[in-house]
N, C-alpha and C. Protein backbone atom coordinates (compact mmCIF):
# COMPACT_ATOMS: atom_id res chain seq x y z
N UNK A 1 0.85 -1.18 0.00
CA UNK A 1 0.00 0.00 0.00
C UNK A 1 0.89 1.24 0.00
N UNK A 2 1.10 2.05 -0.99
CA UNK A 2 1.41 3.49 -0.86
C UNK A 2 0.86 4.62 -0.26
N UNK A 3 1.29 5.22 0.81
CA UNK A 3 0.51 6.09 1.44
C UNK A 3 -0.27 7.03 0.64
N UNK A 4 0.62 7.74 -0.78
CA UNK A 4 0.38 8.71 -1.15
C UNK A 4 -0.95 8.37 -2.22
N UNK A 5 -1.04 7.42 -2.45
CA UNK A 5 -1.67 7.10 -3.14
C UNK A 5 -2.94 6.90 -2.67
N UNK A 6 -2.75 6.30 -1.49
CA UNK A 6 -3.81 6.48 -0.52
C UNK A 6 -4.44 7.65 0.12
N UNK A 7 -3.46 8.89 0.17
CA UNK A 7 -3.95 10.40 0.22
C UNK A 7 -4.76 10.78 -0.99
N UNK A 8 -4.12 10.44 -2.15
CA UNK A 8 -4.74 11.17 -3.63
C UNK A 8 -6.48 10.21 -3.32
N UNK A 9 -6.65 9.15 -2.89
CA UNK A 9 -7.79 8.28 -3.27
C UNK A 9 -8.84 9.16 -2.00
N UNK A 10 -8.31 8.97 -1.11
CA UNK A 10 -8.59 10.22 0.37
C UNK A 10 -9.23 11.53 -0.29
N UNK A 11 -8.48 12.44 -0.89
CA UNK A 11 -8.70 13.72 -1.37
C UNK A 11 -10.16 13.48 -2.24
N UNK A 12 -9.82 12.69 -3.64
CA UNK A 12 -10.61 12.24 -4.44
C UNK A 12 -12.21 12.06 -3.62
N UNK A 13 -12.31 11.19 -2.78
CA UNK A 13 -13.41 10.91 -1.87
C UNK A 13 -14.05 12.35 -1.09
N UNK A 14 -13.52 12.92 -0.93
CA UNK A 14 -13.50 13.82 0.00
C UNK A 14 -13.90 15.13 -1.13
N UNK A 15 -13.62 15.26 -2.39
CA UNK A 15 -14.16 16.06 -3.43
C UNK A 15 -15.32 15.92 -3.66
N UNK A 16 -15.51 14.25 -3.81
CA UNK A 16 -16.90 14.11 -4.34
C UNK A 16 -17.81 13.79 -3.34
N UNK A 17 -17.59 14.22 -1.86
CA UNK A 17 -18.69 14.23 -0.86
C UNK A 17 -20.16 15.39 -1.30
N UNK A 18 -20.95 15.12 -1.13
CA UNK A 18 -22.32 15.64 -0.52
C UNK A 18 -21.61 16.95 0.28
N UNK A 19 -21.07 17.15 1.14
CA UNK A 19 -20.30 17.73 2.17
C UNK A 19 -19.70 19.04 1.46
N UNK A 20 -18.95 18.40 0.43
CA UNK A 20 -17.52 19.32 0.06
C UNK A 20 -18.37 19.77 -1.42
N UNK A 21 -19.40 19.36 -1.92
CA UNK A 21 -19.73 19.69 -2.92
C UNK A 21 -21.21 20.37 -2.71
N UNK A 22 -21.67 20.47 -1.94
CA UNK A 22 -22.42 21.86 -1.09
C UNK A 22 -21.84 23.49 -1.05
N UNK A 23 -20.29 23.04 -0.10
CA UNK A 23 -19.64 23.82 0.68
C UNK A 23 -18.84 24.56 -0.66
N UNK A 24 -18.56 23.58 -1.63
CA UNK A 24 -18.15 24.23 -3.09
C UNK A 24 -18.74 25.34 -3.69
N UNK A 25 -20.40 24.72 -4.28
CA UNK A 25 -21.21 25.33 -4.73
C UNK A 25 -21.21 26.68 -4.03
N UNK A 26 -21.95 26.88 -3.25
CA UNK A 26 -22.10 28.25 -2.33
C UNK A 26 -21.33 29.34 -2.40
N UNK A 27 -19.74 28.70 -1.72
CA UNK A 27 -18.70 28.93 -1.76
C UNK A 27 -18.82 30.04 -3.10
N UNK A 28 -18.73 29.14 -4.40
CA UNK A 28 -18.51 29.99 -5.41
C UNK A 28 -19.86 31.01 -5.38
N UNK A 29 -20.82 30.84 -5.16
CA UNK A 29 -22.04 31.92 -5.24
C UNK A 29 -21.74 33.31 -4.46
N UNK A 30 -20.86 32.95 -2.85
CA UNK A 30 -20.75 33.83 -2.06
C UNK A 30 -19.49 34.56 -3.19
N UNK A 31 -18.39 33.84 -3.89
CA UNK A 31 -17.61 35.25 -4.58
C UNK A 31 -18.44 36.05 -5.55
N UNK A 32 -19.11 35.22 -6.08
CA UNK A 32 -19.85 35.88 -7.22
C UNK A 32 -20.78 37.48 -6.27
N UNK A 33 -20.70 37.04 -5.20
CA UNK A 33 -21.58 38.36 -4.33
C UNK A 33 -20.98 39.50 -3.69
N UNK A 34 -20.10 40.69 -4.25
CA UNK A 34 -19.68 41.38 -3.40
C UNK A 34 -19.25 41.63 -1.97
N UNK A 35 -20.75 42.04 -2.04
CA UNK A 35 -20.92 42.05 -0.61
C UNK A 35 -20.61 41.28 0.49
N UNK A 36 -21.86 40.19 0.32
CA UNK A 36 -21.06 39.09 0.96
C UNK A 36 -20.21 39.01 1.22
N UNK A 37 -19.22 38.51 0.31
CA UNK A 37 -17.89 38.36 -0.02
C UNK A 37 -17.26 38.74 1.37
N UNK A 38 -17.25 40.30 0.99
CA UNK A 38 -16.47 41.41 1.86
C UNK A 38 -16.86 40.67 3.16
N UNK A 39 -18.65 40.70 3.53
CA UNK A 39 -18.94 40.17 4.97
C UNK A 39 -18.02 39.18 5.34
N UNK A 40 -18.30 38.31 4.60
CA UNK A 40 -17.28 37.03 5.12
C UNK A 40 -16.23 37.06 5.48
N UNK A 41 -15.00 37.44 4.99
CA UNK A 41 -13.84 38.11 4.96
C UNK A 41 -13.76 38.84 6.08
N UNK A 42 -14.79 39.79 6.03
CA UNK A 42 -14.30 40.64 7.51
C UNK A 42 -14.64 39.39 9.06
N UNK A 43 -15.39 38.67 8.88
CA UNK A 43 -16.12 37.87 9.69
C UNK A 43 -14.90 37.21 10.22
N UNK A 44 -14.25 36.33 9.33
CA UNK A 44 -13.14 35.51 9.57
C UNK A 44 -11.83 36.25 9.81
N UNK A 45 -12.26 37.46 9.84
CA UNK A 45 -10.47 38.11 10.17
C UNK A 45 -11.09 38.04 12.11
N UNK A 46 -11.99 38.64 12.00
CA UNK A 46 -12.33 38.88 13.34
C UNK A 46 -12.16 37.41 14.21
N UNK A 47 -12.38 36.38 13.28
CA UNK A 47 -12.31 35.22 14.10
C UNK A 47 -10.97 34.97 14.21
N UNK A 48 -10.11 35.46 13.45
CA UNK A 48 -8.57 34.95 13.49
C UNK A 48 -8.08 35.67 14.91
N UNK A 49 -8.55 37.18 14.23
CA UNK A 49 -8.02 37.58 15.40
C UNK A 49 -8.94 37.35 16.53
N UNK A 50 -9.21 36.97 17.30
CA UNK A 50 -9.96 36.41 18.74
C UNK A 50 -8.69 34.98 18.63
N UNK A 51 -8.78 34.34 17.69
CA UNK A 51 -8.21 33.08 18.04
C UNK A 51 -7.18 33.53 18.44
N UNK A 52 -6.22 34.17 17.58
CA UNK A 52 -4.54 34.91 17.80
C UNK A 52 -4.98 35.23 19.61
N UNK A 53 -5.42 36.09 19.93
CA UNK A 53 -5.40 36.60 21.45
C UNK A 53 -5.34 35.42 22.25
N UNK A 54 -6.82 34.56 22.27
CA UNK A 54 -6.93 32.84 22.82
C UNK A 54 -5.81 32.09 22.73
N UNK A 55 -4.89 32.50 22.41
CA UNK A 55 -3.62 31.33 22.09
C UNK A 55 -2.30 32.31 22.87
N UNK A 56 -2.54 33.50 22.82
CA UNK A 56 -1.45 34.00 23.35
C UNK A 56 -1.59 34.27 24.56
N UNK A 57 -2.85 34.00 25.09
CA UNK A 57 -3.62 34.37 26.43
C UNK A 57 -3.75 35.44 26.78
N UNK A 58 -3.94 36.84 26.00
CA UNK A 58 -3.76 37.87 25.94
C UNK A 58 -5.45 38.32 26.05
N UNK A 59 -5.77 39.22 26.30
CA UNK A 59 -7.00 39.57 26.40
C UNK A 59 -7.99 40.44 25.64
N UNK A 60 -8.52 39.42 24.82
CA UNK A 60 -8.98 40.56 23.23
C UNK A 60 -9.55 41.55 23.60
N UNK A 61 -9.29 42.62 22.68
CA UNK A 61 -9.49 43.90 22.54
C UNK A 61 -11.17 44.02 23.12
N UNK A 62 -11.77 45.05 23.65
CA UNK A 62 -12.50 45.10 24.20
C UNK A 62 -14.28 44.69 23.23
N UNK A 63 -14.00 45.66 21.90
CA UNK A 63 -14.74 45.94 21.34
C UNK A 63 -15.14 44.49 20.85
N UNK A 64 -13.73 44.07 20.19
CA UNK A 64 -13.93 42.29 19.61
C UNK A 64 -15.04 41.59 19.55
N UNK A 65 -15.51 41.44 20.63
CA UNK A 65 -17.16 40.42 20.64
C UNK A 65 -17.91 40.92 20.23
N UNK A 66 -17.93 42.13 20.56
CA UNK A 66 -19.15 42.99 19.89
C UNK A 66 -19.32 43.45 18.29
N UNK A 67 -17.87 43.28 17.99
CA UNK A 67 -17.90 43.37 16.48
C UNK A 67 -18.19 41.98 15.94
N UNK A 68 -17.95 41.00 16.23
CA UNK A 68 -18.38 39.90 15.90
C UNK A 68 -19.79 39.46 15.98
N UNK A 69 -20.52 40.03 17.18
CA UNK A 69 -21.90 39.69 17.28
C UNK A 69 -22.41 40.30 16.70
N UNK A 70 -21.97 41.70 16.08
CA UNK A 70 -22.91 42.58 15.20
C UNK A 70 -22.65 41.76 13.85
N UNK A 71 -21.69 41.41 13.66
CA UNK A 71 -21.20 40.99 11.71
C UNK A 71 -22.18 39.98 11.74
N UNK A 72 -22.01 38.91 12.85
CA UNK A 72 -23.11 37.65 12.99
C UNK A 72 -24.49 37.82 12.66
N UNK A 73 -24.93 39.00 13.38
CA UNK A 73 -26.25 39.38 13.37
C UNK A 73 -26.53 39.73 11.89
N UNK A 74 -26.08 40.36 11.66
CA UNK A 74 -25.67 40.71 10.07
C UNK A 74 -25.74 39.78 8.89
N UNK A 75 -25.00 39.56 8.75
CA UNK A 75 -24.77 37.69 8.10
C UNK A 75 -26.14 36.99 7.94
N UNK A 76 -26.66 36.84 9.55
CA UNK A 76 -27.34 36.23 9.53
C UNK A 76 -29.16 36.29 8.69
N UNK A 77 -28.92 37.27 8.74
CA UNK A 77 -30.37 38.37 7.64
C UNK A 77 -29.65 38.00 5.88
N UNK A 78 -28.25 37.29 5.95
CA UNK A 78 -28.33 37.21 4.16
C UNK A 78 -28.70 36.03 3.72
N UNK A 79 -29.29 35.58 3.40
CA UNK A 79 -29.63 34.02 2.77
C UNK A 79 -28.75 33.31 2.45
N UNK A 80 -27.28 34.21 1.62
CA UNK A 80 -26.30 32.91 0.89
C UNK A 80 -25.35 33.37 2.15
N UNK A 81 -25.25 34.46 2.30
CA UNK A 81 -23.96 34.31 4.00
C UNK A 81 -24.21 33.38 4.99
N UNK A 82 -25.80 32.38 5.40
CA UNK A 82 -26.46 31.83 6.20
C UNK A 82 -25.77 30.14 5.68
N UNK A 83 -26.29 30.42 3.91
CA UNK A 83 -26.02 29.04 3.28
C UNK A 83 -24.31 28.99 3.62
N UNK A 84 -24.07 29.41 3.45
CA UNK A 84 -22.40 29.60 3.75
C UNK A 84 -21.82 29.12 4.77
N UNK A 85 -22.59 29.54 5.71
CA UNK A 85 -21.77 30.05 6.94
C UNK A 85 -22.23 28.29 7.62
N UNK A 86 -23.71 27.70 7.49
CA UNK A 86 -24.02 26.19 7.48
C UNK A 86 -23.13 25.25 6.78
N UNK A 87 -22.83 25.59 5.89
CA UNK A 87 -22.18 24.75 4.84
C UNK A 87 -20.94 24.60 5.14
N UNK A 88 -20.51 25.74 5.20
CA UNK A 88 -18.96 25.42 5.78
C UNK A 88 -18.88 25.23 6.86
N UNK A 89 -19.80 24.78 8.41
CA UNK A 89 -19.57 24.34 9.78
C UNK A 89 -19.68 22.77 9.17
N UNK A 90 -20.69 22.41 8.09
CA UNK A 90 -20.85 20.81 8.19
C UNK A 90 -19.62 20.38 7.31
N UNK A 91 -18.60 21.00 6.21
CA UNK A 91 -17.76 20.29 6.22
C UNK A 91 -16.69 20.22 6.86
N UNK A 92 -16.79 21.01 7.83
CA UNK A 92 -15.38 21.49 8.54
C UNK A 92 -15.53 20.28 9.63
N UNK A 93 -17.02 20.30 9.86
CA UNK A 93 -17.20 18.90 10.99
C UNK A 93 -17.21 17.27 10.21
N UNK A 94 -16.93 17.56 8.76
CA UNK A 94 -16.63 16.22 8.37
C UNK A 94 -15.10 16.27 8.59
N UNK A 95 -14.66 17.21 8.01
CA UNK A 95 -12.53 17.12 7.85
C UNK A 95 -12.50 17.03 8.96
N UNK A 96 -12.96 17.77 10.25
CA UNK A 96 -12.49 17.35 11.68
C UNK A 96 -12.79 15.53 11.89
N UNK A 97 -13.99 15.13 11.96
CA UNK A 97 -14.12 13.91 11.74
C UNK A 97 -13.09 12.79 11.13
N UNK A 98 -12.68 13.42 10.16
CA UNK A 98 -11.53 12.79 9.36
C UNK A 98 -10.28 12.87 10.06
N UNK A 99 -9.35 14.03 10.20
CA UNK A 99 -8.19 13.93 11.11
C UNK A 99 -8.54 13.52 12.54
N UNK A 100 -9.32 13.05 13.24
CA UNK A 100 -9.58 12.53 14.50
C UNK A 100 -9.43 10.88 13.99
N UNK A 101 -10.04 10.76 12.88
CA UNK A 101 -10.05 9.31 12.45
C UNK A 101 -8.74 9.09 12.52
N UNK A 102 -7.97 9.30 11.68
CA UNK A 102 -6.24 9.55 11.08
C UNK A 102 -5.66 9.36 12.39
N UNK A 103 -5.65 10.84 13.37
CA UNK A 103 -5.16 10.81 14.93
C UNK A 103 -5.54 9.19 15.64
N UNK A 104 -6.32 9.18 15.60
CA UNK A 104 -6.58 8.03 16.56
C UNK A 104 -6.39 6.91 16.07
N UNK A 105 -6.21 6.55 14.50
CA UNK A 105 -5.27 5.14 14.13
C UNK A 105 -4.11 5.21 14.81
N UNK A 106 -3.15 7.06 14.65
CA UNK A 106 -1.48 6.86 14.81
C UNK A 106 -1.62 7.24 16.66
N UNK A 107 -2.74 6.80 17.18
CA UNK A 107 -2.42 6.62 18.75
C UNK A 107 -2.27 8.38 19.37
N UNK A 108 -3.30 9.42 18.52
CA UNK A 108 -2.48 10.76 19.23
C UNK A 108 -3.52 12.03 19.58
């Protein structure tokens, strides 16, 4: 058995999920949308940065949550930012699914 070969057959599977071919579709609808777009983008910087602080144990900026709960709130009134924002939690909870699988063959 070749590992890599076994990654390419992995990937392959993992293209043609239900999952990843949802999270595709959308995906491309949300660039096709400006706006959106931008929402999203700003959405996920805000999440980076919260994570960056959470890791350095540093104490995010005050405003932080509140800019996030407003973008959320936000988001949440767009139909394809909604489809989006679903779509990409269920494949992110399949790939997590997947490297837990992986982890827990190599014992880690």
């Amino acid at each position: 058995m070749n590992v890599y070969d076994e990654a390419h057959s992995l990937a392959r599977a993992i293209k043609e999920s239900n999952e990843f071919k949802e999270f595709d579709k959308v995906r491309k609808e949300v660039e096709s949308d400006n706006d959106v777009s931008a929402m999203i983008a700003d959405m996920q910087k805000l999440q980076l940065e919260l994570q960056a602080a959470q890791i350095s144990v540093e104490q995010p900026p005050e405003d932080l949550m509140g800019r996030i709960q407003s973008l959320s709130t936000m988001l949440a009134t767009k139909p394809l930012a909604a489809r989006f924002m679903q779509t990409e939690a269920t494949f992110t909870i399949m790939m997590n699914d997947v490297f837990k699988i992986i982890g827990d063959a190599m014992g880690m």
